[in-house]
Protein backbone atom coordinates (compact mmCIF):
# COMPACT_ATOMS: atom_id res chain seq x y z
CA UNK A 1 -2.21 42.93 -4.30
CA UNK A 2 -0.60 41.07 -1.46
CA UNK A 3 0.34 42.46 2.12
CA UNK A 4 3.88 42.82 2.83
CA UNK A 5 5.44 39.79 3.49
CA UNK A 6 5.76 37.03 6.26
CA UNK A 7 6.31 33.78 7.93
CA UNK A 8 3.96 30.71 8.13
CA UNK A 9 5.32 27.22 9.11
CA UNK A 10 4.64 23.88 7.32
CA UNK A 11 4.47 20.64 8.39
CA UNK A 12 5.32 18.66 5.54
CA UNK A 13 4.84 14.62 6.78
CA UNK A 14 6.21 11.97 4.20
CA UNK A 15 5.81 7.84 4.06
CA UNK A 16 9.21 7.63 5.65
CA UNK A 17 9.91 11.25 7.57
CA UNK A 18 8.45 14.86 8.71
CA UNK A 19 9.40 17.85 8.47
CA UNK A 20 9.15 21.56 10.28
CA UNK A 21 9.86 24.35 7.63
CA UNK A 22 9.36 28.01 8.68
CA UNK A 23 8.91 29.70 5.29
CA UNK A 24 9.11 33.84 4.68
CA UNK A 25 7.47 35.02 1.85
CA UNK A 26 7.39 38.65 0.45
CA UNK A 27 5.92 38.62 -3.35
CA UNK A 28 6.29 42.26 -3.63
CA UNK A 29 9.92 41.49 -3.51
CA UNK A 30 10.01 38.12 -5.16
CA UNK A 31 11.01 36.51 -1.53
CA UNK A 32 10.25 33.30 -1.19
CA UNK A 33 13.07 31.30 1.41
CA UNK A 34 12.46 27.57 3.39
CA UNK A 35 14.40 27.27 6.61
CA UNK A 36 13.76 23.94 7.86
CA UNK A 37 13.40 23.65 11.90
CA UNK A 38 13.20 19.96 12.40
CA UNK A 39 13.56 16.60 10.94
CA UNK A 40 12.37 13.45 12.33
CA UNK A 41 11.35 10.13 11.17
CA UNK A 42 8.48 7.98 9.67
CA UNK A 43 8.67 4.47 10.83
CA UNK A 44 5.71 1.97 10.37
CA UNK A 45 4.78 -0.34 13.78
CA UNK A 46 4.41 -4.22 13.15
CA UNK A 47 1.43 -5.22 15.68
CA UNK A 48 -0.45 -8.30 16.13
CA UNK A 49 -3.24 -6.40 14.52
CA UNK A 50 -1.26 -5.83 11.22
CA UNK A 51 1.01 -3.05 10.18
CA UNK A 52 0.51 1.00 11.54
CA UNK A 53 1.60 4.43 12.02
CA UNK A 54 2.74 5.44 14.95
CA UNK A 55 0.71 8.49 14.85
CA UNK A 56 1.40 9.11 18.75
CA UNK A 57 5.25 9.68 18.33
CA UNK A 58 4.37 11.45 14.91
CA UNK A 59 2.10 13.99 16.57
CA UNK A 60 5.00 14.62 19.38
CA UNK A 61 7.55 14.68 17.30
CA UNK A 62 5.84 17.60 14.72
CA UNK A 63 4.98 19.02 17.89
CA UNK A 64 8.27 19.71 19.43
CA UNK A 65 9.23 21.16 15.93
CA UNK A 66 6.72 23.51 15.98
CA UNK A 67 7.66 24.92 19.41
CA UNK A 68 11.18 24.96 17.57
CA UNK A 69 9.40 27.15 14.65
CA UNK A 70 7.89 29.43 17.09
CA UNK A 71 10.93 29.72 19.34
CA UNK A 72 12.80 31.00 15.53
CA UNK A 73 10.31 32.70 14.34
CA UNK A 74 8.03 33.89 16.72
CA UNK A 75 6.29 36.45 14.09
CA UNK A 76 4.50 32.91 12.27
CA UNK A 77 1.06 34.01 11.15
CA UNK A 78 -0.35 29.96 10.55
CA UNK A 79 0.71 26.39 10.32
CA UNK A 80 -0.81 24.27 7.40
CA UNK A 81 -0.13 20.18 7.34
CA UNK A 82 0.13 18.22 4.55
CA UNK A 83 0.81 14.25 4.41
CA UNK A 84 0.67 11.00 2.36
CA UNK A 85 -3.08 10.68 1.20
CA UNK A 86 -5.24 7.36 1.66
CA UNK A 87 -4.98 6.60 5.56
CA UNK A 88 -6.79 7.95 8.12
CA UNK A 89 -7.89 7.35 11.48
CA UNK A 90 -11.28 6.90 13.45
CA UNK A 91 -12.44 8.31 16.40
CA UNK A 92 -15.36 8.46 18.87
CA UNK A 93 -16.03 11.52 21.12
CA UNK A 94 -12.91 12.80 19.43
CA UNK A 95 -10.70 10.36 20.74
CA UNK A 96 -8.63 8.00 18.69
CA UNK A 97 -9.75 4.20 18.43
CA UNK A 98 -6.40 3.30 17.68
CA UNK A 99 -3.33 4.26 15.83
CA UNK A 100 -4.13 4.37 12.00
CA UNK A 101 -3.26 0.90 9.39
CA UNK A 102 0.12 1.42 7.28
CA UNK A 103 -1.54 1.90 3.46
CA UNK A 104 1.05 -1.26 2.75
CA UNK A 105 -1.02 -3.60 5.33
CA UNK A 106 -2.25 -7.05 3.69
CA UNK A 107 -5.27 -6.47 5.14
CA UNK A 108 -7.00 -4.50 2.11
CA UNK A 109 -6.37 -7.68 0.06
CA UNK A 110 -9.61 -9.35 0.51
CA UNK A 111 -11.83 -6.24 0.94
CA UNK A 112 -10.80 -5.49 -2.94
CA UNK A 113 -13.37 -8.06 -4.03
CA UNK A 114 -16.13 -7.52 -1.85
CA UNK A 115 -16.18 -3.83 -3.00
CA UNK A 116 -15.78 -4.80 -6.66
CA UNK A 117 -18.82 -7.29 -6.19
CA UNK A 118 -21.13 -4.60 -4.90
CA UNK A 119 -19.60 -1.80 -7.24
CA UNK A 120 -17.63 -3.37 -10.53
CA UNK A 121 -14.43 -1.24 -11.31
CA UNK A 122 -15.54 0.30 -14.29
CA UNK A 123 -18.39 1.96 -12.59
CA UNK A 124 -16.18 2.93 -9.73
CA UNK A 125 -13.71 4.94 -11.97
CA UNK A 126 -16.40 6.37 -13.40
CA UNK A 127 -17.99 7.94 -10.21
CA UNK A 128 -14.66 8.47 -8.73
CA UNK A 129 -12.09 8.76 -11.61
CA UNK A 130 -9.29 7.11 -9.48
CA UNK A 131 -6.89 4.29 -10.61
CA UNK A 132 -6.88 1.04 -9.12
CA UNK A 133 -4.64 1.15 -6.03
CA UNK A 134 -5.16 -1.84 -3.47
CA UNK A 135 -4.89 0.47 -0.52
CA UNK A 136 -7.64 3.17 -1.25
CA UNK A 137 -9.53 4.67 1.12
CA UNK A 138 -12.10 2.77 -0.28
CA UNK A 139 -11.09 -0.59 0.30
CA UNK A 140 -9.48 0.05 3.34
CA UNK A 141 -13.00 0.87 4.85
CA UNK A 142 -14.29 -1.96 3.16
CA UNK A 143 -11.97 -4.00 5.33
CA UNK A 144 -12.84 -1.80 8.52
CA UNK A 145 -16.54 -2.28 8.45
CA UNK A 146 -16.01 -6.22 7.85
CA UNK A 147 -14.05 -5.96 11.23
CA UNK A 148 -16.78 -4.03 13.27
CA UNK A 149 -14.54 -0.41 13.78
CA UNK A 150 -16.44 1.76 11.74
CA UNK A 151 -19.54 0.80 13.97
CA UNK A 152 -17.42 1.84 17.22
CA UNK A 153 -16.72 5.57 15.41
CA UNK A 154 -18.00 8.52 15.27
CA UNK A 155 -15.81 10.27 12.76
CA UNK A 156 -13.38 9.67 10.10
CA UNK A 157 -10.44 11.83 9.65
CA UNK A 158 -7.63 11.33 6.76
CA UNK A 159 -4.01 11.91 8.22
CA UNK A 160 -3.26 15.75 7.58
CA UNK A 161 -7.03 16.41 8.82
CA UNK A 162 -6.32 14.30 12.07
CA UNK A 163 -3.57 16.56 12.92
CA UNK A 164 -5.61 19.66 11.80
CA UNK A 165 -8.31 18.25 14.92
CA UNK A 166 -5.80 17.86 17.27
CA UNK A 167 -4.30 21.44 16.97
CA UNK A 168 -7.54 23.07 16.29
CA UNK A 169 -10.37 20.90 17.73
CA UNK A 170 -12.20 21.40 13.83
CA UNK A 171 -13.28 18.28 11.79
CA UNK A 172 -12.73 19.06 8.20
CA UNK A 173 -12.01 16.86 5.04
CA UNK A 174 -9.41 19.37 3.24
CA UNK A 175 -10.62 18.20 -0.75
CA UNK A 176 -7.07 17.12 -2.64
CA UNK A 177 -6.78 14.93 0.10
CA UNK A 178 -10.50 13.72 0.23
CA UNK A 179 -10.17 12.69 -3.56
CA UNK A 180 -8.14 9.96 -3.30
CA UNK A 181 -10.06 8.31 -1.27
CA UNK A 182 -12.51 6.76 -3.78
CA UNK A 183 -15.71 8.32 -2.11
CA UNK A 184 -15.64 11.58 -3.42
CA UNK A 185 -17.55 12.15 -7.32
CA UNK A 186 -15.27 13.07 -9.59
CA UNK A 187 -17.61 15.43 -11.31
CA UNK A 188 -18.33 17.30 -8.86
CA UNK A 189 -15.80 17.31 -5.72
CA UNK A 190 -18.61 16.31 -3.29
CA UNK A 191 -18.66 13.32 -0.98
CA UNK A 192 -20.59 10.21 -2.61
CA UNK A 193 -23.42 10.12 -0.72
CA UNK A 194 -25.12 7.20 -3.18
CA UNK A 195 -21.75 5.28 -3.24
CA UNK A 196 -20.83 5.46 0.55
CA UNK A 197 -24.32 4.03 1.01
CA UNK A 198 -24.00 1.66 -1.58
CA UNK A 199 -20.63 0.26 -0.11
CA UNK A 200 -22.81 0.02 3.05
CA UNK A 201 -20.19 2.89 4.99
CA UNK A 202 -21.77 5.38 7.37
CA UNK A 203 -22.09 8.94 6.28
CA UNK A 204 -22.10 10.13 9.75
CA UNK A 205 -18.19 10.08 10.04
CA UNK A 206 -17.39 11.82 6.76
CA UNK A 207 -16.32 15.41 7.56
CA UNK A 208 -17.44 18.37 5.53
CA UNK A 209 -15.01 19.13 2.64
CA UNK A 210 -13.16 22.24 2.81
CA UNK A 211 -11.06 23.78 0.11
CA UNK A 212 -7.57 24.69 0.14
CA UNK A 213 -6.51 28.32 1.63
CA UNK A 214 -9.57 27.96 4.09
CA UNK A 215 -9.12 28.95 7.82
CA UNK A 216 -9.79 26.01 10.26
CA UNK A 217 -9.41 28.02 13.16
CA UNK A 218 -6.99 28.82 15.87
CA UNK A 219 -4.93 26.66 17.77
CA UNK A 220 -6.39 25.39 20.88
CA UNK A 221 -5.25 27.25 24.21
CA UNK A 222 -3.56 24.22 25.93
CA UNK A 223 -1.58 23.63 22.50
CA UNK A 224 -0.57 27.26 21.89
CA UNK A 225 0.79 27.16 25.23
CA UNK A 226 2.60 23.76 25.04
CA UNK A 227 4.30 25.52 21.87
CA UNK A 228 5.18 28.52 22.96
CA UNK A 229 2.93 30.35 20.27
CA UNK A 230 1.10 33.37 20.55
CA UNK A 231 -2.91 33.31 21.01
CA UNK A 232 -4.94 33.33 18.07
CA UNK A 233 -2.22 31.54 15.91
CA UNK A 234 -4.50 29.54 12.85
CA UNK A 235 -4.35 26.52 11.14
CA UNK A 236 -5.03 26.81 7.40
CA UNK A 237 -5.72 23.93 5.48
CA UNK A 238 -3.18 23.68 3.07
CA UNK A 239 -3.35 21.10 -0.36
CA UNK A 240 -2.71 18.52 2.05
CA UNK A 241 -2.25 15.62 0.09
CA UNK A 242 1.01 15.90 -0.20
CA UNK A 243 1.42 15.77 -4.02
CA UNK A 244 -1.26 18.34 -4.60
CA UNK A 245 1.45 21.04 -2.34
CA UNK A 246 3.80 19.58 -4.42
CA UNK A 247 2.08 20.61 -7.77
CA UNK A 248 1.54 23.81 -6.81
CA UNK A 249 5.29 24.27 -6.36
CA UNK A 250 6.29 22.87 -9.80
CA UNK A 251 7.43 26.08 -12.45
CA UNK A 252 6.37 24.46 -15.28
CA UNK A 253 3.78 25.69 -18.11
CA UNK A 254 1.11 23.79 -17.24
CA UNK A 255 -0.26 23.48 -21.17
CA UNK A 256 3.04 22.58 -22.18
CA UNK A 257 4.26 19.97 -19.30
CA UNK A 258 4.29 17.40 -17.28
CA UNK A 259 5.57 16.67 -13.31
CA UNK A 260 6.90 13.92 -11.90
CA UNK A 261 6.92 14.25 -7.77
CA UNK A 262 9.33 11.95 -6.65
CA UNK A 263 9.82 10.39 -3.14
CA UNK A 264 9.04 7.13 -2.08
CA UNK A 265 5.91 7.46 -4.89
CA UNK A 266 6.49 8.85 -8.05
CA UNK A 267 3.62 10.76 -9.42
CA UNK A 268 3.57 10.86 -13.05
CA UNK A 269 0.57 13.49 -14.96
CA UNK A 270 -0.37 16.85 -15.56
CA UNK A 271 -2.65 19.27 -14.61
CA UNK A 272 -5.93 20.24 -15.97
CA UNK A 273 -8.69 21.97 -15.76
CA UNK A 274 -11.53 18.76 -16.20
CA UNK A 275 -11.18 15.02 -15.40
CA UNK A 276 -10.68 12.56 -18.12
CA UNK A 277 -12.87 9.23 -17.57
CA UNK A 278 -12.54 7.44 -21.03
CA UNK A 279 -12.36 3.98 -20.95
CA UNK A 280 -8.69 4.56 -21.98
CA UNK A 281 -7.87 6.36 -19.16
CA UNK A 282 -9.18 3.53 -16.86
CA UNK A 283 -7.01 0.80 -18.89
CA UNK A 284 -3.93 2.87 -18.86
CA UNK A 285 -4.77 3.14 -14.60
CA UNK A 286 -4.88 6.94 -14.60
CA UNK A 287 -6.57 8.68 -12.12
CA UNK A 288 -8.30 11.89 -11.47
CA UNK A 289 -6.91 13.77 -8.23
CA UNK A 290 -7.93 17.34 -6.46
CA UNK A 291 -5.55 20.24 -6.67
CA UNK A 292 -5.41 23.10 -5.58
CA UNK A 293 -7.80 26.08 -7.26
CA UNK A 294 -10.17 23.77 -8.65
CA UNK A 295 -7.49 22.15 -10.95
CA UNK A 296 -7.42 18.32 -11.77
CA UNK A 297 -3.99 16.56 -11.31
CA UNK A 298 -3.88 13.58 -14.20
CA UNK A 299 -1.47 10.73 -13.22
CA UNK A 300 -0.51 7.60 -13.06
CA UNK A 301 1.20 6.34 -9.70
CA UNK A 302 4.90 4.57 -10.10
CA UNK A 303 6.13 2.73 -7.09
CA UNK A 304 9.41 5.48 -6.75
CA UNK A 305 12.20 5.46 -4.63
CA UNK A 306 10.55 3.21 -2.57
CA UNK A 307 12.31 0.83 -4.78
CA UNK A 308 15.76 2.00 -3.78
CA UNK A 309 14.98 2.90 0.05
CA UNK A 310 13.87 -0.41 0.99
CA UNK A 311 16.43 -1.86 -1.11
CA UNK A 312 19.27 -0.39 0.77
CA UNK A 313 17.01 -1.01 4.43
CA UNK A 314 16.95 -4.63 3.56
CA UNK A 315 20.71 -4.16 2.60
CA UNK A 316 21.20 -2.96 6.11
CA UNK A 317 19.62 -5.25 7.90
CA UNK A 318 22.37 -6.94 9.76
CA UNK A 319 24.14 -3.57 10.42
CA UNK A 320 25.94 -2.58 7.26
CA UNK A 321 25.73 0.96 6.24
CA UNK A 322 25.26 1.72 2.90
CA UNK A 323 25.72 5.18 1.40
CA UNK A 324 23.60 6.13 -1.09
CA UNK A 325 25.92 8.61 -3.02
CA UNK A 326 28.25 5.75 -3.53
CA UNK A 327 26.06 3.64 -4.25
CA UNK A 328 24.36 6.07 -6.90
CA UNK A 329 28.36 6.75 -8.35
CA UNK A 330 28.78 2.86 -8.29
CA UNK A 331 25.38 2.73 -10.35
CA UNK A 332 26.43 5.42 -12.75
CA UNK A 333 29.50 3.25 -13.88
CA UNK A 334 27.89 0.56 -14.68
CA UNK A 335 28.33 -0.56 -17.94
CA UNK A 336 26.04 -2.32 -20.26
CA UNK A 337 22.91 -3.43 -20.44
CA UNK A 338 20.97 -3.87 -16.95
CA UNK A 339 17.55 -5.44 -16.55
CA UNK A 340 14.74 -3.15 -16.82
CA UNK A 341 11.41 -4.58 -15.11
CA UNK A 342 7.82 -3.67 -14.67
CA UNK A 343 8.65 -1.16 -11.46
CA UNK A 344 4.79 -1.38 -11.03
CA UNK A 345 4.59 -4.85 -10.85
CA UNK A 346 2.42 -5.46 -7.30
CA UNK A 347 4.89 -7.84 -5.41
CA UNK A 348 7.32 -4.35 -5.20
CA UNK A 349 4.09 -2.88 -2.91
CA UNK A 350 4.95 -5.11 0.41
CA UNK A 351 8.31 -4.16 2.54
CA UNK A 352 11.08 -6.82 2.57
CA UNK A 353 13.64 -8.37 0.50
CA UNK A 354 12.97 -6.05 -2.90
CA UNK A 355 15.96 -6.99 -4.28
CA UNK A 356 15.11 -10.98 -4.49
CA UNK A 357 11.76 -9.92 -6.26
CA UNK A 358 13.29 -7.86 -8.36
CA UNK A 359 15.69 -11.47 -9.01
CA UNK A 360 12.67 -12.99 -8.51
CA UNK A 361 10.82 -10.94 -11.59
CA UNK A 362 14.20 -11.24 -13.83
CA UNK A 363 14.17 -15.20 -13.66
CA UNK A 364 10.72 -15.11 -14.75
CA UNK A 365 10.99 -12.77 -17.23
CA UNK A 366 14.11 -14.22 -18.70
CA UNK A 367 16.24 -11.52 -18.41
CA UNK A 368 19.47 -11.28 -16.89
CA UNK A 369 19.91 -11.00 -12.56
CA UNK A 370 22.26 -8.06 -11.16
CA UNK A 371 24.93 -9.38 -9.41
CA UNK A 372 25.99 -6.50 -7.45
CA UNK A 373 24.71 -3.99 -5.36
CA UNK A 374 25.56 -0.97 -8.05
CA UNK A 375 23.98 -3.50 -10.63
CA UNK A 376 20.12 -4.10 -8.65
CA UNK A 377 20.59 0.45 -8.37
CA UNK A 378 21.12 0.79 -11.95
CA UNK A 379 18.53 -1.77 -12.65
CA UNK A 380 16.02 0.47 -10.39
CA UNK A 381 16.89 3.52 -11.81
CA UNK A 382 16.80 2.44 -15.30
CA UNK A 383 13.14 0.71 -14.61
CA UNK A 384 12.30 4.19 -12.57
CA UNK A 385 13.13 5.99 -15.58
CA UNK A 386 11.65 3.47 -18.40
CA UNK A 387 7.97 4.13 -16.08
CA UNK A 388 8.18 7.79 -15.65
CA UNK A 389 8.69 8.43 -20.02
CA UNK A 390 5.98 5.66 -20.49
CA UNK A 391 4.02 7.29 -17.92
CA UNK A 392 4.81 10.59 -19.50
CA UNK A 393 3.67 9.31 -23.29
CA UNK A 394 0.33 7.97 -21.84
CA UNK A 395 -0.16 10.95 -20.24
CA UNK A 396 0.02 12.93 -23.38
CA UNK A 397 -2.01 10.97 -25.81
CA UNK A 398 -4.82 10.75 -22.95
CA UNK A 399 -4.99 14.43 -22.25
CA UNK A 400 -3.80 15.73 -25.56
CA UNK A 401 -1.13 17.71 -23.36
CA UNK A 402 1.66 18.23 -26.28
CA UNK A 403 4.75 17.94 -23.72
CA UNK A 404 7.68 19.82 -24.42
CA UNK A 405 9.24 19.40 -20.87
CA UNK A 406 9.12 17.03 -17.99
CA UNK A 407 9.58 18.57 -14.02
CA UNK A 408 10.88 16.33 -11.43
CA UNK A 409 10.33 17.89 -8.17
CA UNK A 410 10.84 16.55 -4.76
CA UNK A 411 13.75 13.97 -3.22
CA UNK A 412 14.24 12.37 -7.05
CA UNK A 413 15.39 15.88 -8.53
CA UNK A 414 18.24 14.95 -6.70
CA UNK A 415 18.97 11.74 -8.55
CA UNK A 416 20.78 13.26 -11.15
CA UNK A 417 21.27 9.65 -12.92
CA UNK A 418 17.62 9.12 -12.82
CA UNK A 419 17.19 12.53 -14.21
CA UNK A 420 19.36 12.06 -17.10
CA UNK A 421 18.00 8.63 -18.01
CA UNK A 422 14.32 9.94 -18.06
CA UNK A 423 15.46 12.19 -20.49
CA UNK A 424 16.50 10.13 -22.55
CA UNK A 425 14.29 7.30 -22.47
CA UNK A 426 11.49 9.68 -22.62
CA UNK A 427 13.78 12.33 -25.91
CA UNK A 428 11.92 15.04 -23.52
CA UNK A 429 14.45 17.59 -21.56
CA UNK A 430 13.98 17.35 -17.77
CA UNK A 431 13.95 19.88 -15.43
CA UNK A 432 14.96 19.08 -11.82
CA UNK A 433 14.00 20.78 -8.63
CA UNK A 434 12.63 22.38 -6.45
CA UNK A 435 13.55 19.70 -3.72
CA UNK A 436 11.32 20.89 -1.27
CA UNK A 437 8.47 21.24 -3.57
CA UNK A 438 5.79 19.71 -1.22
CA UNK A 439 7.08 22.38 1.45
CA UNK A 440 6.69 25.32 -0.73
CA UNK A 441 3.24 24.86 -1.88
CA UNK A 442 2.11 24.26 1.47
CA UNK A 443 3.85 27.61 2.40
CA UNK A 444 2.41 29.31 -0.83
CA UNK A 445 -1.11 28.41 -0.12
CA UNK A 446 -0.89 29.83 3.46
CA UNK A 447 1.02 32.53 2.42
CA UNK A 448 -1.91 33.59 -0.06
CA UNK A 449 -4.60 32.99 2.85
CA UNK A 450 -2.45 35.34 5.09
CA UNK A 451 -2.15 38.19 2.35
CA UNK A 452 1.75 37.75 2.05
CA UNK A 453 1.23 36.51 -1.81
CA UNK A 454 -1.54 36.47 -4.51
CA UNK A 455 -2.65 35.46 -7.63
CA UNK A 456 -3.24 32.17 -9.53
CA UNK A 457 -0.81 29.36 -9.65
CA UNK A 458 0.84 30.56 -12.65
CA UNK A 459 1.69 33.82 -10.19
CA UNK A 460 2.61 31.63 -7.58
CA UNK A 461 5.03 29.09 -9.86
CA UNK A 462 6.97 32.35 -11.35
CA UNK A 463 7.90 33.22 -7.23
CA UNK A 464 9.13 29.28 -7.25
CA UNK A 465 11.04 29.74 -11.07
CA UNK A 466 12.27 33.24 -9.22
CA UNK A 467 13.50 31.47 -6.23
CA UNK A 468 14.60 28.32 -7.01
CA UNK A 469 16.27 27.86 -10.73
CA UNK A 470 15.75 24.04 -11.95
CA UNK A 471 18.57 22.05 -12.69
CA UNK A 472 18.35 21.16 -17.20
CA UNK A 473 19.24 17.42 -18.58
CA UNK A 474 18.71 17.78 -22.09
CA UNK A 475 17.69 13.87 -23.56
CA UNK A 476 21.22 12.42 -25.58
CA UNK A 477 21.13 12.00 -28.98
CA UNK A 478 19.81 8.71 -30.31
């Protein structure tokens, strides 16, 4: 049975902003409400040395919205982080070497072949059941040590776990996150000890793995104080990849379902309870991720509204706003046929002018160019929406998950075009929202380490159905 209810606060850091949500949750009384403190944003920092995070104003910025938190709230039992996975930074006598590569850096280009040469892919997937992504933890090491910064370091901490140290002092590797790095053995959750050597990485700077809902300790006394909290405040690691919080969050059946979390990624699967490391699997590019309780998140990555985000920044660029409601109405209108291309095609990865690639991949391909603005959105959404219900389909006939309905959570439930037309490119209905899902998982896991909820996942996704209904496109008759 769980304690009567409380407060916890999140920090809930995405590829292009972060967010400070105070959450209050009473199971006992199916309470379960998000009151968000602070917004701020994400932006990447060109150097000579190749493209970063700006970690610094990150840490300052999540800081001042946790004094925020505390100043609302001041009964907030713990603060959990979760973050984009992959990056991390490096550190010696627990101070940062420098502010951590951008996953979308060109540096990981070259290090792809010297770990393939040393390690083929096919025995990679099977050790570490991850799809081939350019920027994996992996690689991006790869290209570290061939630069002489791993031997400067000491440790190795992935994003969420860097913020974790500087709140708490505590080196941990929270697992979800740890997964998609490439090191860790899919069978068995465990660091790689025979493939970090292998790949000629030191084992020294890999933290010890720690599961979700474990206590990394209180907050330091000289942080407590800058934010106004109360002594003895913990930090609880949380599923702090980002998309494992976000699973957590989705209502769905997991036997009968599949999620799509949609932000700048979209993550396409389904959850199980074992890996799948056919040879299929590895063609199709699906890969085995940590979630929360032991589970196994199955999914393909799709490049998301990264598409559409850096569309409209490159849009911008000379000072012209564009509004993306209108622009989404203006897309809705279109009528006929748009081009639909491969939205995972790799020249989409870098930022800059997406929509002459996307021109770019058309004129290839044959097919015809937008010509408008509303055209290159509908195109996007429609290619979007052809992924996810391909992505869906693979994902059935590799797990054998018969899928009766698809959940997009996160900043794409609000798409409601993009919605619609993955229901009916994929004949599957869609059910859209919660928004915040990231947010609410990392709530719900603290909020079962503090004793305000309990239970399994399935008792922690009927709070979410309770709390926040999902928005139904049924698929239109063909």
């Amino acid at each position: 049975m769980s304690k009567r209810g409380g407060a916890v606060a999140a920090v809930d850091l995405g590829a292009t902003s972060g967010r400070v949500i105070v959450g209050r949750v009473d199971q006992s009384a199916g309470r379960l409400e998000l009151d968000q403190v602070a917004r701020f944003p994400n932006r990447p920092v060109r150097m000579a040395s190749g493209l970063h995070w700006d970690l610094t104003g990150l840490y300052r910025d999540l800081a001042s919205g946790l004094a925020d938190a505390f100043r609302r709230e001041p009964s907030v039992a713990s603060i959990g982080v979760d973050s984009w996975a992959v990056d991390y930074g490096l550190l010696r006598g627990g101070r940062l070497l420098g502010e951590p590569f951008h996953y979308r850096d060109a540096r990981n280009d070259a290090a792809v072949e010297s770990v393939h040469a040393t390690v083929p892919f096919a025995e990679l997937y099977r050790r570490n059941g991850l799809q081939f992504l350019p920027f994996n933890t992996v690689y991006q090491l790869a290209a570290e040590r061939a630069g002489g910064w791993l031997d400067l370091a000491d440790s190795l901490l992935l994003v969420p776990d860097l913020i974790g140290f500087e709140l708490t002092g505590t080196r941990v590797a929270e697992r979800t996150n740890a997964s998609t790095t490439g090191l860790v053995e899919v069978a068995t959750g465990e660091w790689d000890d025979e493939l970090i050597a292998q790949l000629g990485l030191p084992a020294s700077v890999f933290a010890p793995l720690v599961d979700p809902g474990t206590p990394l300790g209180a907050l330091r006394a000289d942080v407590a104080a800058d934010l106004g909290a109360p002594a003895g405040i913990e930090v609880v690691a949380v599923g702090s990849h980002d998309t494992a919080s976000a699973v957590v969050a989705v209502p769905m059946r997991a036997e009968s379902a599949a999620y799509i979390s949609c932000g700048t990624w979209g993550l396409v699967g389904v959850e199980l309870e074992h890996p799948v490391t056919t040879d299929a699997a590895r063609e199709a590019n699906f890969t085995n991720e940590g979630g929360v309780d032991g589970r196994v998140r199955f999914l393909h990555n799709v490049m998301g509204l990264w598409l559409l985000s850096e569309s409209v920044r490159w849009w911008e660029r000379d000072g012209e706003r564009v509004e993306l409601p209108g622009l989404l109405a203006a897309a809705a209108s279109v009528t006929g046929e748009v081009a639909v291309f491969d939205a995972n095609d790799p020249r989409f990865l870098a930022p800059g002018d997406l929509p002459g690639r996307i021109a770019e991949w058309c004129v290839e391909h044959d097919v015809p160019v937008p010509q408008s603005r509303a055209e290159f959105a509908r195109s996007i959404v429609e290619s979007l929406a052809e992924a996810f219900a391909d992505a869906v389909r693979t994902a059935s006939v590799l797990s054998g998950v018969d899928i009766a309905t698809i959940h997009v959570v996160g900043g794409g439930a609000l798409n409601e075009l993009l919605c619609q037309r993955t229901a009916d490119r994929a004949g599957i209905p869609v059910l859209a929202g919660p928004v915040e899902a990231t947010a609410i998982g990392n709530v719900l896991v603290q909020a079962r380490a503090q004793g305000f909820a309990a239970g399994d996942l399935e008792s922690l996704r009927a709070l979410v159905a309770q709390a926040f209904a999902p928005r139904r496109h049924e698929p239109a008759a063909r």
